[in-house]
PDB file of N, CA and C in Angstrom:
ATOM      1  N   UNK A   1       0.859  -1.169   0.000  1.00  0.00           N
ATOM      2  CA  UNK A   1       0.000   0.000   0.000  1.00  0.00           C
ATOM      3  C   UNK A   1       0.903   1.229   0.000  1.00  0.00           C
ATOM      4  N   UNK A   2       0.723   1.950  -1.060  1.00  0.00           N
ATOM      5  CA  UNK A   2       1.623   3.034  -0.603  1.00  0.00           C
ATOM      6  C   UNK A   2       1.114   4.562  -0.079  1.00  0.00           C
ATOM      7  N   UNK A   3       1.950   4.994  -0.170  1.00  0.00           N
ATOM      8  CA  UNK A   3       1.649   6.649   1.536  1.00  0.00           C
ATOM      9  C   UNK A   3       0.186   7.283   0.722  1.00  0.00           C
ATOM     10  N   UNK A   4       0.270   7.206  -0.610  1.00  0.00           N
ATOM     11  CA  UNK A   4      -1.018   8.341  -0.528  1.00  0.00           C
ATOM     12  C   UNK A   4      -2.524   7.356  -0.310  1.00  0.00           C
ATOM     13  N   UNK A   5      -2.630   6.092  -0.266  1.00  0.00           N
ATOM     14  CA  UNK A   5      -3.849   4.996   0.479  1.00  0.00           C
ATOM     15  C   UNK A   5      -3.377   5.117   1.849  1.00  0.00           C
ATOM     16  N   UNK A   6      -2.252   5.241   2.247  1.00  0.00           N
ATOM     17  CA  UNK A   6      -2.632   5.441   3.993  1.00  0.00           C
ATOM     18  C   UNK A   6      -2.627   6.606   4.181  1.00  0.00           C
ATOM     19  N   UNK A   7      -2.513   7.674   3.615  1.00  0.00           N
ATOM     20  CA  UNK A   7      -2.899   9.087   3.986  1.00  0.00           C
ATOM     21  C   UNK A   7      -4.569   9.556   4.176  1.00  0.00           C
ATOM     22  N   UNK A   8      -4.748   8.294   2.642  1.00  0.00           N
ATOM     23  CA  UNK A   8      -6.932   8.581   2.654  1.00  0.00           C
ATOM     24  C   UNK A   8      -7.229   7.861   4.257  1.00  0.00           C
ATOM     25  N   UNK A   9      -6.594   6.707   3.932  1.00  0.00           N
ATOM     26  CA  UNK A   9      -7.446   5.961   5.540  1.00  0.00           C
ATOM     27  C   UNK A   9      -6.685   6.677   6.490  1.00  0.00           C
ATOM     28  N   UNK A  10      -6.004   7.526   6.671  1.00  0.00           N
ATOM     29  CA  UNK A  10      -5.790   8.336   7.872  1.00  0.00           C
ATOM     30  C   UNK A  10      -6.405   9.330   7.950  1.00  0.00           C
ATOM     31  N   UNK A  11      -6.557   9.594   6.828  1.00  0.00           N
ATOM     32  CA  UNK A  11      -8.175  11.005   7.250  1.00  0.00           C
ATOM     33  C   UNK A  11      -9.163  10.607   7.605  1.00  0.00           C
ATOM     34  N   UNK A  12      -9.740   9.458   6.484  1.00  0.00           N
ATOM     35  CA  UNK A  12     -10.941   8.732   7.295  1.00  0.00           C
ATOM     36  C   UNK A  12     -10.724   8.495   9.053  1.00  0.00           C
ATOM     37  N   UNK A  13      -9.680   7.963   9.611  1.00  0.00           N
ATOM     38  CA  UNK A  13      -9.449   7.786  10.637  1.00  0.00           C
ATOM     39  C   UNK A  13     -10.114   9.204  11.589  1.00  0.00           C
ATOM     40  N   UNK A  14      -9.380  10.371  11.144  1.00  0.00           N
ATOM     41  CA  UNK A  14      -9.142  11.176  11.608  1.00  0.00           C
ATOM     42  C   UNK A  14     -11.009  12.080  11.718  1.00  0.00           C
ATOM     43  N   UNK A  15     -11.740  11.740  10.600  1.00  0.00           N
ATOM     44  CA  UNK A  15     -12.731  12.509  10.329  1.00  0.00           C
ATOM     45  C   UNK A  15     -13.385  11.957  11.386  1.00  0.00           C
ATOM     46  N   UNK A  16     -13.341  10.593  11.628  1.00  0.00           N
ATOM     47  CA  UNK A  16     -14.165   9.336  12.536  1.00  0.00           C
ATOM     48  C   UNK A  16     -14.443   9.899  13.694  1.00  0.00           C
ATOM     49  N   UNK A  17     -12.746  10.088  14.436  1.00  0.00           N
ATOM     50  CA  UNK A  17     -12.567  10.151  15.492  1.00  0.00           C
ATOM     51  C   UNK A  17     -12.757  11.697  16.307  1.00  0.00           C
ATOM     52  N   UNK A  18     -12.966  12.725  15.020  1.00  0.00           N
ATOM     53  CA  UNK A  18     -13.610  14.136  15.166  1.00  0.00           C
ATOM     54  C   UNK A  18     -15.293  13.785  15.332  1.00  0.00           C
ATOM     55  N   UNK A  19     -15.483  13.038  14.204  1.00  0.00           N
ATOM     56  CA  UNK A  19     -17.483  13.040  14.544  1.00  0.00           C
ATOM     57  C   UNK A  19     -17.563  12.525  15.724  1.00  0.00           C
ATOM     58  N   UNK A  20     -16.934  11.504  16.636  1.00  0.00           N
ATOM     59  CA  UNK A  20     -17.430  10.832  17.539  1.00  0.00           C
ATOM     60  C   UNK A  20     -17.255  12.308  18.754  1.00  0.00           C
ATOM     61  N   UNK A  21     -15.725  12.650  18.587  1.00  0.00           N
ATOM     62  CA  UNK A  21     -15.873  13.559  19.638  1.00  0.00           C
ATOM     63  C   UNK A  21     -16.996  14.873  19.430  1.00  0.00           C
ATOM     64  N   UNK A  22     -17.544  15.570  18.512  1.00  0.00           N
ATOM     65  CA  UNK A  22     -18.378  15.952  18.569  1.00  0.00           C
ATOM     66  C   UNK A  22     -19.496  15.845  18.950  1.00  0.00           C
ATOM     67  N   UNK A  23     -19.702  14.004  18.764  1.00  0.00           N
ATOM     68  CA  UNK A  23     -20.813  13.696  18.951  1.00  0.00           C
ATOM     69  C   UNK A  23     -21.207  13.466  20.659  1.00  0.00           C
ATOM     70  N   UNK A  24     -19.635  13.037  21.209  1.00  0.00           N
ATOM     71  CA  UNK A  24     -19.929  13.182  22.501  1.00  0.00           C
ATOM     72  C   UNK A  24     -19.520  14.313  23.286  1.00  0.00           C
ATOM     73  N   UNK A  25     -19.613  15.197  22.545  1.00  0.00           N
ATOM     74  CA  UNK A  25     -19.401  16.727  23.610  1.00  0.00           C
ATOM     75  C   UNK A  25     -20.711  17.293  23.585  1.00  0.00           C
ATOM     76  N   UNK A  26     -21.502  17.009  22.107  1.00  0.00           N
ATOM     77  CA  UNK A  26     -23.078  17.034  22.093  1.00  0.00           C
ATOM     78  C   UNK A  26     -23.951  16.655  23.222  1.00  0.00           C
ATOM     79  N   UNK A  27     -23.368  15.053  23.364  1.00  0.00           N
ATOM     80  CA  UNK A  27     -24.081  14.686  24.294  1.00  0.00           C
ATOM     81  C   UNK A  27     -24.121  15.336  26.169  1.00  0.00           C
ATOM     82  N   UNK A  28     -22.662  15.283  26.217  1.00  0.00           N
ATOM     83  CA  UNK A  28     -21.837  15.995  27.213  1.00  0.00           C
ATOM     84  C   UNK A  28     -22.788  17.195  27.847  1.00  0.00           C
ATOM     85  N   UNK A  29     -23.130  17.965  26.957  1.00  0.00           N
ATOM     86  CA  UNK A  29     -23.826  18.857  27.462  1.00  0.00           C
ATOM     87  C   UNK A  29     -25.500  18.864  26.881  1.00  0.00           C
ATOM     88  N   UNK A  30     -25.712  17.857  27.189  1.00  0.00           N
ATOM     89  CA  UNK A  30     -27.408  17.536  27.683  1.00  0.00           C
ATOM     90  C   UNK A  30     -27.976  17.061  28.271  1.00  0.00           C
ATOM     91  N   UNK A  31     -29.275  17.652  28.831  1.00  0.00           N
ATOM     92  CA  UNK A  31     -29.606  17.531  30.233  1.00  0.00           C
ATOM     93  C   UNK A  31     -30.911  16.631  30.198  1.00  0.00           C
ATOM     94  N   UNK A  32     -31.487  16.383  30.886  1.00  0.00           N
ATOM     95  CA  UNK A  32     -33.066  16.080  30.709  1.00  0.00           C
ATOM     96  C   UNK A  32     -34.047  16.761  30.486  1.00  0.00           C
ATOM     97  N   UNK A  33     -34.771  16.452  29.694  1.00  0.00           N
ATOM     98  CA  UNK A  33     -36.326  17.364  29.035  1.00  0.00           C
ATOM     99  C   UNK A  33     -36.401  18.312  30.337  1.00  0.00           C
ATOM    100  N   UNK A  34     -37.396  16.952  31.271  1.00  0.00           N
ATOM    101  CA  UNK A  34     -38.084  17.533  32.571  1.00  0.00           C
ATOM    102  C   UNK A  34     -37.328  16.786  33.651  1.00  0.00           C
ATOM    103  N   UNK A  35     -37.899  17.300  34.836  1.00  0.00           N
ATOM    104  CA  UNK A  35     -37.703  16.747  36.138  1.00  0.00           C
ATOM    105  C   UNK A  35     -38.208  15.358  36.167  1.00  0.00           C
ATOM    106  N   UNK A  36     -37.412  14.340  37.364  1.00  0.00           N
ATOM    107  CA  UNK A  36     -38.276  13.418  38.089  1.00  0.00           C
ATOM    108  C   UNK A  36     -37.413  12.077  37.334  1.00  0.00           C
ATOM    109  N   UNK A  37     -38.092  10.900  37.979  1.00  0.00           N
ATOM    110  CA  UNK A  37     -36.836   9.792  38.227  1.00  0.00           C
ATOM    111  C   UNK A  37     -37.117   9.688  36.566  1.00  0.00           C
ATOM    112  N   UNK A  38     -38.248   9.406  35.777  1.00  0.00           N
ATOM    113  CA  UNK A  38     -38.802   8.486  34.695  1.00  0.00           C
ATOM    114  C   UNK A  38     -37.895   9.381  33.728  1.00  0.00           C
ATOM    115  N   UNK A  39     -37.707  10.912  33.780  1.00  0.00           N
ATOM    116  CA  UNK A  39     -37.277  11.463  32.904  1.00  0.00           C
ATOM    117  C   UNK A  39     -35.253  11.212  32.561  1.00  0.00           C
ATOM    118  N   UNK A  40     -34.834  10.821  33.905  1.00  0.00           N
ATOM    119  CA  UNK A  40     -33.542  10.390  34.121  1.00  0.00           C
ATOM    120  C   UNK A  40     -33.376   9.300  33.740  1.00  0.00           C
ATOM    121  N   UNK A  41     -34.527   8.186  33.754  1.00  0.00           N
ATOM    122  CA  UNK A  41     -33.880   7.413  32.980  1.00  0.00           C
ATOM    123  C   UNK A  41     -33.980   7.325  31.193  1.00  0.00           C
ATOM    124  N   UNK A  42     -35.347   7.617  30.868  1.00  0.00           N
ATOM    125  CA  UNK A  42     -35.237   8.216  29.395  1.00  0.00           C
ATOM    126  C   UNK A  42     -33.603   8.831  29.025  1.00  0.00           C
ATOM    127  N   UNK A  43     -33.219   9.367  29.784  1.00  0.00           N
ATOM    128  CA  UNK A  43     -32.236  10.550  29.400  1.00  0.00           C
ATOM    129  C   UNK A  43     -30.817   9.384  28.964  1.00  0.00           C
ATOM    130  N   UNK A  44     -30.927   8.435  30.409  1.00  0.00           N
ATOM    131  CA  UNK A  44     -29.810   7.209  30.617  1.00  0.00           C
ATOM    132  C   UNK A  44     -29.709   6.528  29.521  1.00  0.00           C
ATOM    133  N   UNK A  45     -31.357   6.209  29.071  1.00  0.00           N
ATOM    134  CA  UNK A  45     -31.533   5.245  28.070  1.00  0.00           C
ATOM    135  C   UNK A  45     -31.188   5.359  26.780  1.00  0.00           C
ATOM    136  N   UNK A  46     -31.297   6.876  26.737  1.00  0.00           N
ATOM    137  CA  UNK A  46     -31.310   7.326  25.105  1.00  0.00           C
ATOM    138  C   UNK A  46     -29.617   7.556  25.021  1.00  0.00           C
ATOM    139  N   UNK A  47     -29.288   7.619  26.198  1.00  0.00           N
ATOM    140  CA  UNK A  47     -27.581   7.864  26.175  1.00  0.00           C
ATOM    141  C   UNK A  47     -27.028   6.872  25.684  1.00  0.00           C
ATOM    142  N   UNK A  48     -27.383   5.351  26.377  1.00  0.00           N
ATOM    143  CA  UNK A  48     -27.119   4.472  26.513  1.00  0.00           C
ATOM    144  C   UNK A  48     -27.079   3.917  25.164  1.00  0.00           C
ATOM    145  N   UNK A  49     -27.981   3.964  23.931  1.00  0.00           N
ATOM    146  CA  UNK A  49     -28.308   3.562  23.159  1.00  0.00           C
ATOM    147  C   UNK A  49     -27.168   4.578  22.124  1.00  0.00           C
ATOM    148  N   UNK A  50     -26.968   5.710  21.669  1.00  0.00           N
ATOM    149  CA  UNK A  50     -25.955   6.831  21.203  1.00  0.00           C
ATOM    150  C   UNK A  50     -24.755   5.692  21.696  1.00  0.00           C
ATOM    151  N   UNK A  51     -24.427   5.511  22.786  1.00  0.00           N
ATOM    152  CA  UNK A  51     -22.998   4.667  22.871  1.00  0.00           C
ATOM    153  C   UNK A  51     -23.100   3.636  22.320  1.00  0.00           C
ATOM    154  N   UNK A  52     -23.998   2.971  22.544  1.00  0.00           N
ATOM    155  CA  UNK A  52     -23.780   1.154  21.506  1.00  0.00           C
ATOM    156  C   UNK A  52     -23.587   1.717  20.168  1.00  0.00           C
ATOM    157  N   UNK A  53     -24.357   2.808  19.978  1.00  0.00           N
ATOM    158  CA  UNK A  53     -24.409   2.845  18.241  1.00  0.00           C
ATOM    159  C   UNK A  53     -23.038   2.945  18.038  1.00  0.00           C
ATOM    160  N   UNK A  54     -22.018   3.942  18.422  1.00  0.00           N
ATOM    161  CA  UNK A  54     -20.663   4.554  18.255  1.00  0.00           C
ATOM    162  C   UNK A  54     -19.839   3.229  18.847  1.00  0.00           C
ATOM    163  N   UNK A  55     -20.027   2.304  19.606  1.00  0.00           N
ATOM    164  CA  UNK A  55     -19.269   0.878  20.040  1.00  0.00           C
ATOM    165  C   UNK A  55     -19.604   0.172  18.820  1.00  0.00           C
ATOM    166  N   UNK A  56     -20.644  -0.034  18.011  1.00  0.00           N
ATOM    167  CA  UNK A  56     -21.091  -0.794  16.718  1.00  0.00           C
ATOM    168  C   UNK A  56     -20.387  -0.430  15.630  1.00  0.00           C
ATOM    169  N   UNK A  57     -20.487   0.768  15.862  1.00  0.00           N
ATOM    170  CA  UNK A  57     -19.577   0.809  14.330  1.00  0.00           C
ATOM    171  C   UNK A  57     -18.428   0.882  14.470  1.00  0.00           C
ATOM    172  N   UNK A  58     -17.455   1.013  15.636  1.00  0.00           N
ATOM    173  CA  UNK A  58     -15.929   0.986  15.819  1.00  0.00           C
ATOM    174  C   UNK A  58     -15.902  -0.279  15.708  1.00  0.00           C
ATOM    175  N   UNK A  59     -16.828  -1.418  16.018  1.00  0.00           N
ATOM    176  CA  UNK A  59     -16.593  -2.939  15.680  1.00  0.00           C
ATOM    177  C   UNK A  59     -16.757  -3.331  14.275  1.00  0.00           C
ATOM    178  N   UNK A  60     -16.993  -2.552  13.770  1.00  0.00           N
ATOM    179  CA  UNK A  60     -17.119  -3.163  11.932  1.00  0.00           C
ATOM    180  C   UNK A  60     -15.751  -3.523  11.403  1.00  0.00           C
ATOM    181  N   UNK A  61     -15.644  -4.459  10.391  1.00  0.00           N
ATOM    182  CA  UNK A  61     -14.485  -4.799  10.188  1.00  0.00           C
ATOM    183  C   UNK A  61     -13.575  -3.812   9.582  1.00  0.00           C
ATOM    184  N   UNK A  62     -14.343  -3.084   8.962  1.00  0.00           N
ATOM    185  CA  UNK A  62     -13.355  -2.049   7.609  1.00  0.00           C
ATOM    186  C   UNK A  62     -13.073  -1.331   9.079  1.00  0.00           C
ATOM    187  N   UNK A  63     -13.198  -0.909   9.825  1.00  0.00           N
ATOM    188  CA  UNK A  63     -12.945   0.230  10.684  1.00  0.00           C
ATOM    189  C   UNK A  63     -11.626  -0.636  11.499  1.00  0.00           C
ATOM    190  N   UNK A  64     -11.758  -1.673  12.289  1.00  0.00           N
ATOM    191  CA  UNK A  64     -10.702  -2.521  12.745  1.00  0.00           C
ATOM    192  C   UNK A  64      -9.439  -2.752  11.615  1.00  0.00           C
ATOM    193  N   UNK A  65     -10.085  -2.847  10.339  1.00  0.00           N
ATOM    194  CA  UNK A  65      -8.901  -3.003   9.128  1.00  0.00           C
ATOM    195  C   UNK A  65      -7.937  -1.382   9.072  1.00  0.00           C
ATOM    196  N   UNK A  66      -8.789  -0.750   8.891  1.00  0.00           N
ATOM    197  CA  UNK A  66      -7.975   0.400   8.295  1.00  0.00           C
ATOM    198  C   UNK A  66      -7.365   0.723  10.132  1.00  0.00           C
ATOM    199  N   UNK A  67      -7.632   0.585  11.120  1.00  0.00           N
ATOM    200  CA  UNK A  67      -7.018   1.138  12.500  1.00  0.00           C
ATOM    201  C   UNK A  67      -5.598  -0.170  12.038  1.00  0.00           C
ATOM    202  N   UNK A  68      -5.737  -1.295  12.021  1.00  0.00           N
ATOM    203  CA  UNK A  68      -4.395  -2.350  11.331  1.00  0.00           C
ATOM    204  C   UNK A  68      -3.383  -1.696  10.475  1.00  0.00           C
ATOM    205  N   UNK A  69      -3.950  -1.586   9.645  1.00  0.00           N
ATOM    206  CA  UNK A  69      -3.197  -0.849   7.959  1.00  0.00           C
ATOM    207  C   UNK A  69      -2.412   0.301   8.507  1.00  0.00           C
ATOM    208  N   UNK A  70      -3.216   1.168   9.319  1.00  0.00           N
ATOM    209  CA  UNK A  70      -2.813   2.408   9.446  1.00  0.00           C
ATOM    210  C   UNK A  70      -1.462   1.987  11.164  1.00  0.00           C
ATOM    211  N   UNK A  71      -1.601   0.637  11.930  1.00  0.00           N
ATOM    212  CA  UNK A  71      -0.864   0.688  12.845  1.00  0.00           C
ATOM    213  C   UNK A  71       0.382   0.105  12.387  1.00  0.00           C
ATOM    214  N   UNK A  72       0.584  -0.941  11.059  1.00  0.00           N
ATOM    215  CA  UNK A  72       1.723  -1.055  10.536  1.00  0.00           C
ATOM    216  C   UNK A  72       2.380  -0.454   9.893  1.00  0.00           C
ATOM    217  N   UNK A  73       1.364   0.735   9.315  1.00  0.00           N
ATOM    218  CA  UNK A  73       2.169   1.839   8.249  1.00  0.00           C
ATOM    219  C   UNK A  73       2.532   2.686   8.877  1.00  0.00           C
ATOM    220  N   UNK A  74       2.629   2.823  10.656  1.00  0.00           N
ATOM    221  CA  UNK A  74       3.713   3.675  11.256  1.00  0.00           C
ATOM    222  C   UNK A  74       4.753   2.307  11.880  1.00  0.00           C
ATOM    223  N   UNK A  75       4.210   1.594  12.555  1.00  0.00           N
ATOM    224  CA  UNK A  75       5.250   0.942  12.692  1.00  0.00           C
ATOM    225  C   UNK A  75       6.501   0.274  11.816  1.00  0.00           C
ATOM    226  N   UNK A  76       6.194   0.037  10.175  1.00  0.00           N
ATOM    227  CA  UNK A  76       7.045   0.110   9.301  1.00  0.00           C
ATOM    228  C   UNK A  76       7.858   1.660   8.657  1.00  0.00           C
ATOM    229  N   UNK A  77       7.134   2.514   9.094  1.00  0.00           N
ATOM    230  CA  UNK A  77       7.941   3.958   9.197  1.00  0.00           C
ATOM    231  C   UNK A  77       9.014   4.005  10.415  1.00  0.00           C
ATOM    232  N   UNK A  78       8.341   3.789  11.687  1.00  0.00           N
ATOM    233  CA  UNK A  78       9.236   3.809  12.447  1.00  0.00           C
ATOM    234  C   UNK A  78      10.813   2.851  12.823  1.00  0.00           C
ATOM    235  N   UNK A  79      10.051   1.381  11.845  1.00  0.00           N
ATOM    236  CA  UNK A  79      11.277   0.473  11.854  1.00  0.00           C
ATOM    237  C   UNK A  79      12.529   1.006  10.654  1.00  0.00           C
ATOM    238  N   UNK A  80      11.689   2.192   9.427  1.00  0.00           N
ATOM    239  CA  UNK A  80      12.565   2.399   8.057  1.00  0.00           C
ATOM    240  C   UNK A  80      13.757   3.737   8.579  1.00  0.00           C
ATOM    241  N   UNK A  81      13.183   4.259  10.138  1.00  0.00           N
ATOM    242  CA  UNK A  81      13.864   5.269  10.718  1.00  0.00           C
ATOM    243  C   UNK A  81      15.198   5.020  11.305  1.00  0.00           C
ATOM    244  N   UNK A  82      15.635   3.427  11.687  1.00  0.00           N
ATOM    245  CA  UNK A  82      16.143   2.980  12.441  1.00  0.00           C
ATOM    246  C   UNK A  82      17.478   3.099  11.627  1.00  0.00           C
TER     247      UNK A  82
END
């Protein structure tokens, strides 16, 4: 593979790991509709569910592949430094 295919999957990497943090600074700062226990857990639940989604797709294979691709194409940089 050469540098300009691990440069794309390093942006992809990079775009990933910007949406997620956006997505959880979004979350970060939200509160519950209303008061009272039922509304806290709605709030838990709907949280709860936003994280599996973002745990689901970091488990897809292309996403585990290109985090691979992209951990040998520094570690074969760092061994070509030596």
């Amino acid at each position: 593979m050469g540098s300009r295919e691990v440069a794309i999957l390093n942006d992809y990497l990079n775009l990933w790991t910007r949406s997620i943090i956006e997505l959880l600074d979004k979350l970060k700062d939200t509160v519950p509709e209303s008061q009272g226990m039922l509304a806290e857990i709605n709030y838990w639940r709907d949280m709860s569910r936003v994280l599996d989604a973002i745990n689901n797709e970091l488990k897809q294979s292309y996403v585990e592949m290109v985090v691979q691709i992209l951990t040998c194409a520094k570690f074969d940089k760092d061994i070509a430094q030596f």
